[in-house]
N, C-alpha and C. Protein backbone atom coordinates (compact mmCIF):
# COMPACT_ATOMS: atom_id res chain seq x y z
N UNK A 1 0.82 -1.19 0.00
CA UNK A 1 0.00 0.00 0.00
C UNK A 1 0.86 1.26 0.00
N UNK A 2 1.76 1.54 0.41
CA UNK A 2 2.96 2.71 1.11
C UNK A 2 3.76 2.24 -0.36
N UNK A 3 3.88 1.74 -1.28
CA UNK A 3 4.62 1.75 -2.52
C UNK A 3 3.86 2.23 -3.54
N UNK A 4 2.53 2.16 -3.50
CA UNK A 4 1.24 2.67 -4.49
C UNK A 4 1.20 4.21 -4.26
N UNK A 5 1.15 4.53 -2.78
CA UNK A 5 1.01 5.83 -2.49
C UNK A 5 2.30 6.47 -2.79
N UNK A 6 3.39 5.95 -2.62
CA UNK A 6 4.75 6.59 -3.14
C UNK A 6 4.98 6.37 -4.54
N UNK A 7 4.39 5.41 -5.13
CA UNK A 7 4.43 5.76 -6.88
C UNK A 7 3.32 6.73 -6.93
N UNK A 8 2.15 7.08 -6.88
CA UNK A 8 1.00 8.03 -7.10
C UNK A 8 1.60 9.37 -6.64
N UNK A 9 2.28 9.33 -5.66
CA UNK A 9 3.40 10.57 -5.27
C UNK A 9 4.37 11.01 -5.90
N UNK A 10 5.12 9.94 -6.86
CA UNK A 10 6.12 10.42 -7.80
C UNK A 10 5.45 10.59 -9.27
N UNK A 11 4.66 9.69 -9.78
CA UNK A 11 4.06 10.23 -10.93
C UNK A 11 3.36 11.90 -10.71
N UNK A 12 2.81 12.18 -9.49
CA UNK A 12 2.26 13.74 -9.28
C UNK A 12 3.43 14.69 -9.26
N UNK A 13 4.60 14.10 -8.75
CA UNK A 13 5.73 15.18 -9.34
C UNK A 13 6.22 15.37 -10.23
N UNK A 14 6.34 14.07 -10.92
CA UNK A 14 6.69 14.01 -12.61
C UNK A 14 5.50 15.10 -12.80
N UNK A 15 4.50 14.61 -13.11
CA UNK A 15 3.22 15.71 -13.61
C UNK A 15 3.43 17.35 -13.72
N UNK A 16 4.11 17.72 -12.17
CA UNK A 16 4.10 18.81 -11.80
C UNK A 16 4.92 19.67 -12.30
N UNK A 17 6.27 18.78 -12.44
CA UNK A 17 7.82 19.29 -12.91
C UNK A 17 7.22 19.29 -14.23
N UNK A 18 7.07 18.28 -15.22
CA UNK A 18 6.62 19.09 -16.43
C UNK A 18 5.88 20.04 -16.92
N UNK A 19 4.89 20.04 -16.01
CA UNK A 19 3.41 21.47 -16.06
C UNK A 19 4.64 22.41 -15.52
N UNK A 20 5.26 22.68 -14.81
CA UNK A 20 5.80 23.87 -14.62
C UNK A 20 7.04 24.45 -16.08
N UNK A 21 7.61 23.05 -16.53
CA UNK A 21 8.49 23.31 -17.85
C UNK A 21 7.71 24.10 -18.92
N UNK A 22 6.64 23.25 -18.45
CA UNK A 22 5.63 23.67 -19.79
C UNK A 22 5.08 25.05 -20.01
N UNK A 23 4.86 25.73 -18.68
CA UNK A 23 4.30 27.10 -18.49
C UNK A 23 5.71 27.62 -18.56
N UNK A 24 6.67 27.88 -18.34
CA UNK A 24 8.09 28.50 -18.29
C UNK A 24 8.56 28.29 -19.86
N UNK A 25 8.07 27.26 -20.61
CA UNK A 25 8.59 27.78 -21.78
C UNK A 25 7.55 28.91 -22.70
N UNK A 26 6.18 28.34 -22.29
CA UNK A 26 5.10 29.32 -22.96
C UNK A 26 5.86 30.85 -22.00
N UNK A 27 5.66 31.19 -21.53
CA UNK A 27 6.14 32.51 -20.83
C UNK A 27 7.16 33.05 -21.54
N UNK A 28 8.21 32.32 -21.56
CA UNK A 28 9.83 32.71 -22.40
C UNK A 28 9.51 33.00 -24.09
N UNK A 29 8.30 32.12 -24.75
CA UNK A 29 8.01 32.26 -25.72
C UNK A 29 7.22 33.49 -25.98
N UNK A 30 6.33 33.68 -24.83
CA UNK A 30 5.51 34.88 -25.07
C UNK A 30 6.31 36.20 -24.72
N UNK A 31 7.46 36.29 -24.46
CA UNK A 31 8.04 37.24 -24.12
C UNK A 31 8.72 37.24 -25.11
N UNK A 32 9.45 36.59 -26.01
CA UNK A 32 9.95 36.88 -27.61
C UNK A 32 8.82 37.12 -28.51
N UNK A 33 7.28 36.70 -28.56
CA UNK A 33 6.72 37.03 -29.24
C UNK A 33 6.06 38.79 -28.67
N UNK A 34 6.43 39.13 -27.62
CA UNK A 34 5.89 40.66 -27.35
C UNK A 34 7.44 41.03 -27.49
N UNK A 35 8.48 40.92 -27.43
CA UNK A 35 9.62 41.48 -28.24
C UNK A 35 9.23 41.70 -29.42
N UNK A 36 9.00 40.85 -29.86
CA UNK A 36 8.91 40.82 -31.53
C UNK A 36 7.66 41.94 -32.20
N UNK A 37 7.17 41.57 -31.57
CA UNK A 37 5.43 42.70 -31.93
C UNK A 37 5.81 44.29 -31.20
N UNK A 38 6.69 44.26 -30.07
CA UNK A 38 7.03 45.45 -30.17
C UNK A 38 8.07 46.13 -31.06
N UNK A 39 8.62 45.46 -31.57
CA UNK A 39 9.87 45.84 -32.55
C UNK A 39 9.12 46.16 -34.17
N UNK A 40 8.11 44.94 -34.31
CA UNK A 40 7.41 45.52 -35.48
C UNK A 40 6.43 46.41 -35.44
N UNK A 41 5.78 47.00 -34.53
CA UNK A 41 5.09 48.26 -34.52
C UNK A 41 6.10 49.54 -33.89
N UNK A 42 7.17 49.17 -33.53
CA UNK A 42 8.27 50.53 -33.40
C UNK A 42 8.53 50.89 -34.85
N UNK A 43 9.08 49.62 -35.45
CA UNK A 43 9.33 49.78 -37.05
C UNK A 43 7.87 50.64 -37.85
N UNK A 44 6.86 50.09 -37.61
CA UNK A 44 5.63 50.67 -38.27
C UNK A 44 5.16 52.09 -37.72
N UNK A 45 5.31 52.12 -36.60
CA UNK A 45 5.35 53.83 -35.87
C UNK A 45 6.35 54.38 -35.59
N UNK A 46 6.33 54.22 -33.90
CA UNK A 46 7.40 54.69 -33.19
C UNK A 46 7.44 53.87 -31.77
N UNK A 47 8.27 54.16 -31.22
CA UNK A 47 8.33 53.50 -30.20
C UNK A 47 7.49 53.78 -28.95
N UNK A 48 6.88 55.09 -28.96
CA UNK A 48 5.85 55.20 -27.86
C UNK A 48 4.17 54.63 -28.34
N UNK A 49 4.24 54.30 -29.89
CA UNK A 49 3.03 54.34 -30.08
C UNK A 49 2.82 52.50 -29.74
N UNK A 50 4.20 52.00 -30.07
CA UNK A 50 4.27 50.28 -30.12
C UNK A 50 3.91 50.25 -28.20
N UNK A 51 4.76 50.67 -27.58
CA UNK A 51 4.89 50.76 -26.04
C UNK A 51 2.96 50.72 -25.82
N UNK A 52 1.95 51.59 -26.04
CA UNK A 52 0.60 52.23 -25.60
C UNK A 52 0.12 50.53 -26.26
N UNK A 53 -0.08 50.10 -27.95
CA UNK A 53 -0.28 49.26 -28.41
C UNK A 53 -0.04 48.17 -27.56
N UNK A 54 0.77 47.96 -27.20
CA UNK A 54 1.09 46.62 -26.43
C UNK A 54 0.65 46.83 -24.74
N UNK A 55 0.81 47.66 -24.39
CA UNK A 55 0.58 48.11 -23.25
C UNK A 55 -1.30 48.01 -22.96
N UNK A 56 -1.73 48.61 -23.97
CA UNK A 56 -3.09 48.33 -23.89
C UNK A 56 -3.62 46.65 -24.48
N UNK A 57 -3.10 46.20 -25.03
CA UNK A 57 -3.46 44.80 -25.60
C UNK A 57 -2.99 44.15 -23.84
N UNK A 58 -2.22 44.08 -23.42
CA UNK A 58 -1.90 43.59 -22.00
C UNK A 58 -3.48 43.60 -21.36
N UNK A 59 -3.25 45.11 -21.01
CA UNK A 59 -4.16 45.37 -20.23
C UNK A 59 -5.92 44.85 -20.60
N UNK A 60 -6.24 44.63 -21.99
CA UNK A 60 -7.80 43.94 -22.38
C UNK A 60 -7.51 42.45 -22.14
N UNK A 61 -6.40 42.36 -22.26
CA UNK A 61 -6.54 40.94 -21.76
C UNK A 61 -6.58 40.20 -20.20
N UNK A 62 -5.65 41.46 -19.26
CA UNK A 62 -6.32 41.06 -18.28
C UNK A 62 -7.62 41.80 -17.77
N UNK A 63 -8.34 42.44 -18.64
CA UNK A 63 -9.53 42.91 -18.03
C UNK A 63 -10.59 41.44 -18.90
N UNK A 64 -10.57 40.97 -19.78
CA UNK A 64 -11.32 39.97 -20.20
C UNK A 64 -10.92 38.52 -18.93
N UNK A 65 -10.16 38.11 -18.53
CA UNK A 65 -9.88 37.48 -17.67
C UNK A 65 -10.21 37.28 -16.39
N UNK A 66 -10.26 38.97 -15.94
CA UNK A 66 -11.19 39.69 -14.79
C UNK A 66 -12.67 38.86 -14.66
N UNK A 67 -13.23 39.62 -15.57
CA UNK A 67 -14.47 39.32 -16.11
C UNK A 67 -14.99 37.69 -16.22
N UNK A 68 -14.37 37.19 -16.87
CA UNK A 68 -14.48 35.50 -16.74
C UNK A 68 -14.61 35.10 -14.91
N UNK A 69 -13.06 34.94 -14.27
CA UNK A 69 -13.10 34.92 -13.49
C UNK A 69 -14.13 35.15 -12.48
N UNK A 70 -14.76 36.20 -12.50
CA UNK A 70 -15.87 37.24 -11.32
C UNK A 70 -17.03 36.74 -11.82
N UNK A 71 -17.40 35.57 -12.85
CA UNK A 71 -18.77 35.26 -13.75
C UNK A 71 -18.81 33.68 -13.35
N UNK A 72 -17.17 33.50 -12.89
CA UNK A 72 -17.55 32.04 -12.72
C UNK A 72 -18.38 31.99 -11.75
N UNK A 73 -19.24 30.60 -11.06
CA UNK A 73 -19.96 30.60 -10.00
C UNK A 73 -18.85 29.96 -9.11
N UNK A 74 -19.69 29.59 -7.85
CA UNK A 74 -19.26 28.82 -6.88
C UNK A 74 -19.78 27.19 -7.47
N UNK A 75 -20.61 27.22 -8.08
CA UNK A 75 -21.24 25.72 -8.52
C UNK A 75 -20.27 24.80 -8.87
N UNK A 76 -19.64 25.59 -10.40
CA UNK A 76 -18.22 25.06 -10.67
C UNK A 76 -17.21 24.44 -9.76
N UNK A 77 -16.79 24.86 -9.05
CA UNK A 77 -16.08 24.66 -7.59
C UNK A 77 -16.56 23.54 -6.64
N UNK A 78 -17.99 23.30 -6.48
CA UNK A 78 -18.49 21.94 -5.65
C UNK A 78 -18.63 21.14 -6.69
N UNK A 79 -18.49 20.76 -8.17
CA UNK A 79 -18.29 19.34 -8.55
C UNK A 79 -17.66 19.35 -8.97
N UNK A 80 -16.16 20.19 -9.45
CA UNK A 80 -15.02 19.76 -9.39
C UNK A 80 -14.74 18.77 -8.21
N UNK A 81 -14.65 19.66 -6.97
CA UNK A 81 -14.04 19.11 -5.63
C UNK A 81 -15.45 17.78 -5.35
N UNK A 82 -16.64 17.34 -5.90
CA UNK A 82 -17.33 16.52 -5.46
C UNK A 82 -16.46 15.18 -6.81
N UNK A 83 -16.25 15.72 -7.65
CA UNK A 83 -15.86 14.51 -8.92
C UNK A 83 -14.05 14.34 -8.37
N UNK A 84 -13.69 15.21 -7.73
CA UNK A 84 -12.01 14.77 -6.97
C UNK A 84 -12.41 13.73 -6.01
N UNK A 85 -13.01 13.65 -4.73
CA UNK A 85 -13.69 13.14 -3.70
C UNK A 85 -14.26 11.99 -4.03
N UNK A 86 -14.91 12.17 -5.31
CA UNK A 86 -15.34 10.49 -5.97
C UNK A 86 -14.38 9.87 -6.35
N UNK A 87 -13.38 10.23 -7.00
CA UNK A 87 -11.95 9.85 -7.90
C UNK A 87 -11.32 9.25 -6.61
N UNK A 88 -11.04 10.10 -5.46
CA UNK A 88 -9.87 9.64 -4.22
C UNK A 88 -11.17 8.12 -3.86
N UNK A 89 -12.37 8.03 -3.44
CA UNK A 89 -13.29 7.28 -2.92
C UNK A 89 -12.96 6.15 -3.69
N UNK A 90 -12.77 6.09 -4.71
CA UNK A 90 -12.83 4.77 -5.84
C UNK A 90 -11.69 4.33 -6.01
N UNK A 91 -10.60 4.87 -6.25
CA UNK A 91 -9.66 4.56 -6.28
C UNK A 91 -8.97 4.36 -4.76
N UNK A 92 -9.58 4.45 -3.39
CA UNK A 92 -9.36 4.01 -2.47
C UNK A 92 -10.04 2.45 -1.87
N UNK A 93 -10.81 2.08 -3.05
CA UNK A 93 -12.01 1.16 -2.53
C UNK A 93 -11.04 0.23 -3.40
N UNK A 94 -10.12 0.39 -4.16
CA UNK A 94 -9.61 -0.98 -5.35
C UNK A 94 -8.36 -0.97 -4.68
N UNK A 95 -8.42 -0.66 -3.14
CA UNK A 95 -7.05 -1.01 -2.53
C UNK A 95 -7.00 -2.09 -2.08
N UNK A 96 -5.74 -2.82 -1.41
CA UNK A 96 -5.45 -3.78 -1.05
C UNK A 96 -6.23 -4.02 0.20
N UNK A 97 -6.27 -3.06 1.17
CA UNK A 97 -6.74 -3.12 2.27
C UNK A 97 -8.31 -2.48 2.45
N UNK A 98 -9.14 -3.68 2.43
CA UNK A 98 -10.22 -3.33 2.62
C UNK A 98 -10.83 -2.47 3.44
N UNK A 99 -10.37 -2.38 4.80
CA UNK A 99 -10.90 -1.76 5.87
C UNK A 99 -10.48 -0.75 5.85
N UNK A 100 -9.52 -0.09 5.31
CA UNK A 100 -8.52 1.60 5.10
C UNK A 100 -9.61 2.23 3.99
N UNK A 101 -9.84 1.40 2.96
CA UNK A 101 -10.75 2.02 2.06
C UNK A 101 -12.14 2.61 2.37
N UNK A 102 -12.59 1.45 3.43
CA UNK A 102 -13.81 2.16 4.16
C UNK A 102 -13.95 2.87 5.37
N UNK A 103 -12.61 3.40 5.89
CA UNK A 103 -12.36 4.14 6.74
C UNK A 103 -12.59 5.63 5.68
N UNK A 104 -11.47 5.56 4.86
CA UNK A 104 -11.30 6.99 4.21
C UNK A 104 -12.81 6.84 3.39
N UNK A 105 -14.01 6.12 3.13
CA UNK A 105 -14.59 6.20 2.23
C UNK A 105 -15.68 7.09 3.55
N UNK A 106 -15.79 6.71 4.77
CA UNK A 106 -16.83 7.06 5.53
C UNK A 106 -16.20 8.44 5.72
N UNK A 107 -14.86 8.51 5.96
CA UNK A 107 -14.32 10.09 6.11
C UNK A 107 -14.98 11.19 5.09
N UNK A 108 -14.70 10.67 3.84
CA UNK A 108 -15.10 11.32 2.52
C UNK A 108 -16.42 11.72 2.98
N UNK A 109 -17.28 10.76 3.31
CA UNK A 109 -18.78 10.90 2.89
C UNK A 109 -18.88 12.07 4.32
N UNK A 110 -18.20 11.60 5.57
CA UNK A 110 -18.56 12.83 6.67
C UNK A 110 -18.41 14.28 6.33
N UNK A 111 -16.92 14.34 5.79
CA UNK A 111 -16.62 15.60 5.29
C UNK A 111 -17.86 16.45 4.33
N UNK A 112 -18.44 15.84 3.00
CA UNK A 112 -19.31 15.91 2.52
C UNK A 112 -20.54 16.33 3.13
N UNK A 113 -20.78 15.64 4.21
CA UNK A 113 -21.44 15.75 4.79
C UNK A 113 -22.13 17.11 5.47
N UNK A 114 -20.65 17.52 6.33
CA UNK A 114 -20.60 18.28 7.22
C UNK A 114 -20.22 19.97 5.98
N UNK A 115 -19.76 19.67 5.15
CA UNK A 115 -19.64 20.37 4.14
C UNK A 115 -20.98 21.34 3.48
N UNK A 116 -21.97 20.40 3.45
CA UNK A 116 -23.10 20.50 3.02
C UNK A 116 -24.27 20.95 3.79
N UNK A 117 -23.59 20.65 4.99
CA UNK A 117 -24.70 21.36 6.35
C UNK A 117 -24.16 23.04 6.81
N UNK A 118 -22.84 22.76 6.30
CA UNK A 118 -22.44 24.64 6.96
C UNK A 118 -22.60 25.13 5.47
N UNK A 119 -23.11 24.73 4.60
CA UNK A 119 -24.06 25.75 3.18
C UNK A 119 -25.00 26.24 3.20
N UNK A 120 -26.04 25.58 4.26
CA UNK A 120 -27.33 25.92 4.57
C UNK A 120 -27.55 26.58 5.39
């Protein structure tokens, strides 16, 4: 059981270490591609007009983002975390040890539980 949980522990760092490669190269990339777009609207204007251009394209994008964000609900958020809680439940029930599975499975369901009573 303690070798399952320590492989499920190292595959989540593998996971992690690459999601972080992965965002660090998009970043490095998007920073040569706003090099680049500022260099070709310096070339096409000037350099204060490329600076405002880019400067304002920044800025609609994090105001569209804003907006998303502040629209999401809370709904979203309880079946994510209810379809995680099913995922840990099931994949705790195809363990070796029967009685650990229905320990953490009654935990799950209390938490849930008690989750659902301080909403009301």
């Amino acid at each position: 059981m303690l070798n399952g949980i320590k492989q499920s522990a190292q595959r989540a760092a593998k996971k992690s270490a690459l999601t972080a490669l992965a965002i660090i190269a998009v970043l490095v990339g998007f920073g040569f591609f706003t090099a680049a777009a500022w260099t070709g609207l310096a070339l096409a204007y000037d350099p204060m007009m490329a600076s405002l251009i880019i400067g304002a394209a920044f800025i609609g994008v994090a105001v569209i983002f804003t907006i998303f964000s502040l629209t999401m609900g809370h709904h979203t958020v309880e079946q994510s975390s209810h379809h995680d809680q099913m995922n840990f439940t099931q994949s705790a029930s195809s363990s070796e040890n029967s009685n650990l599975s229905k320990l953490i499975e009654a935990f799950v369901f209390g938490m849930n539980t008690g989750m659902k009573s301080d909403q009301k």
